[in-house]
Protein backbone atom coordinates (compact mmCIF):
# COMPACT_ATOMS: atom_id res chain seq x y z
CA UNK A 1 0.00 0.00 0.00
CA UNK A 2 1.62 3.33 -0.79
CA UNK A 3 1.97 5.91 1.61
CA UNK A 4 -0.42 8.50 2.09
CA UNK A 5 1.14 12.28 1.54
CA UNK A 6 -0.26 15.65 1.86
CA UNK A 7 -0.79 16.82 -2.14
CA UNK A 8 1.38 20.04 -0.63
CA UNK A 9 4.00 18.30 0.63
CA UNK A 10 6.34 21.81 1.11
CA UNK A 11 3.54 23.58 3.22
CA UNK A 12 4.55 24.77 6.93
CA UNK A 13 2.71 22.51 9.13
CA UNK A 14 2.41 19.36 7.52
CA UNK A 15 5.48 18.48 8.17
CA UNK A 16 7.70 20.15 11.54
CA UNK A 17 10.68 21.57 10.47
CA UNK A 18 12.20 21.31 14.22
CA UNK A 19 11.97 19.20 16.97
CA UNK A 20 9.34 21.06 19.64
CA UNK A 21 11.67 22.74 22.90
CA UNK A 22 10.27 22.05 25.74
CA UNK A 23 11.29 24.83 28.50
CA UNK A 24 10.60 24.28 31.78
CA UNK A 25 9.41 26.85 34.73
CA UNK A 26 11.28 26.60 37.90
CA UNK A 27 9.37 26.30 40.43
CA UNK A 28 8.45 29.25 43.13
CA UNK A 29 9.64 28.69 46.42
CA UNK A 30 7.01 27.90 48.67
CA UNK A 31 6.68 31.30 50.53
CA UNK A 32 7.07 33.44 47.54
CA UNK A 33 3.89 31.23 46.18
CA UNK A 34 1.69 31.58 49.17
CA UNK A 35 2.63 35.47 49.19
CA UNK A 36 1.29 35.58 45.13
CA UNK A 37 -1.60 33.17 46.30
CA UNK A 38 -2.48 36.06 48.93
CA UNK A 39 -2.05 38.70 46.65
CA UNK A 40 -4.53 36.83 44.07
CA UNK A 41 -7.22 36.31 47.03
CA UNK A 42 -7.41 39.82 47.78
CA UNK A 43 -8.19 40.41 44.41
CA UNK A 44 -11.37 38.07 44.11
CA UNK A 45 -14.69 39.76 44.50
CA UNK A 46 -16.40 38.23 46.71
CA UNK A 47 -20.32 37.72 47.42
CA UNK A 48 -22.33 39.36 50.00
CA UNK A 49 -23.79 37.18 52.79
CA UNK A 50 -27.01 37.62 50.74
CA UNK A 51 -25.93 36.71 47.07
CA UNK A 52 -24.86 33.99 48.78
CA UNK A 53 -27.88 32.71 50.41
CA UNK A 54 -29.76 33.33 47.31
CA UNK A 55 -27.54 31.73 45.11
CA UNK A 56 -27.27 28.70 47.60
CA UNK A 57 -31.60 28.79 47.46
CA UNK A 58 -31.40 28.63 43.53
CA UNK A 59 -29.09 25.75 43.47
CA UNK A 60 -31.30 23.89 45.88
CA UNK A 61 -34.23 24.22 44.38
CA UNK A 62 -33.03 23.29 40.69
CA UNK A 63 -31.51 20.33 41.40
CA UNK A 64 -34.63 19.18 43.84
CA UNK A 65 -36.76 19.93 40.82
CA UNK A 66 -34.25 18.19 38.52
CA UNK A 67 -34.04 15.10 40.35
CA UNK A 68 -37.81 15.05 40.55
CA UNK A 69 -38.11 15.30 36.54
CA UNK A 70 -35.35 12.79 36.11
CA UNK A 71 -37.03 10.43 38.36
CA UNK A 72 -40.43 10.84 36.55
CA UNK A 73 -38.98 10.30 33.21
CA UNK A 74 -36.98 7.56 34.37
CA UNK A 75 -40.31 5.90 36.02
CA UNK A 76 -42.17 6.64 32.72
CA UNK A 77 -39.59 5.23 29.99
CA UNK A 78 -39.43 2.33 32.38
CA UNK A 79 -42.87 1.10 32.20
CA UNK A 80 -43.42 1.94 28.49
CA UNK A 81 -40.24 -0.56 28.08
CA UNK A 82 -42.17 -2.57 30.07
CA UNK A 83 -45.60 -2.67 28.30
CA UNK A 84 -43.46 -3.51 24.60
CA UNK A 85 -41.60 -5.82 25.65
CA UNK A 86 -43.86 -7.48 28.06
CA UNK A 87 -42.76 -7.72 31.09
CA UNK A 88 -44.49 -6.93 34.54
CA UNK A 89 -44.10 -3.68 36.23
């Protein structure tokens, strides 16, 4: 079987004219990380105490409400699977 080529053989890409280099970051020492880590946290906007509590509420409620239509399709698709093919519920 002959061997499949690009039909533009001499086109960047299809073909790397280099090996990749690979350069590695050192690594930070530990307290100059936590120091940038702090730095970072300050910078995060935060929510209020009652973002928070509604955002928790939402959450709640959509995945109780999820699981219940989950559960009702699941209960549905199960018995029409049951009534084709038969079987008892």
């Amino acid at each position: 079987m002959a061997e499949h080529r690009s039909p533009k053989p001499v086109v960047a890409g299809s073909r790397p004219v280099s090996p990749a280099i690979i350069r590695r970051k050192k690594m930070l020492k530990p307290g100059k990380f936590l120091g940038q880590v702090k730095t970072e946290m300050g910078k995060v906007a935060w929510p209020s105490k009652s973002e928070l509590i509604s955002s928790t509420v939402v959450v709640i409620v959509t995945t109780i409400l999820l699981g219940i239509f989950i559960g009702i399709c699941d209960l549905v698709l199960s018995r029409g699977v049951n009534l084709l093919i038969g079987g008892v519920f």
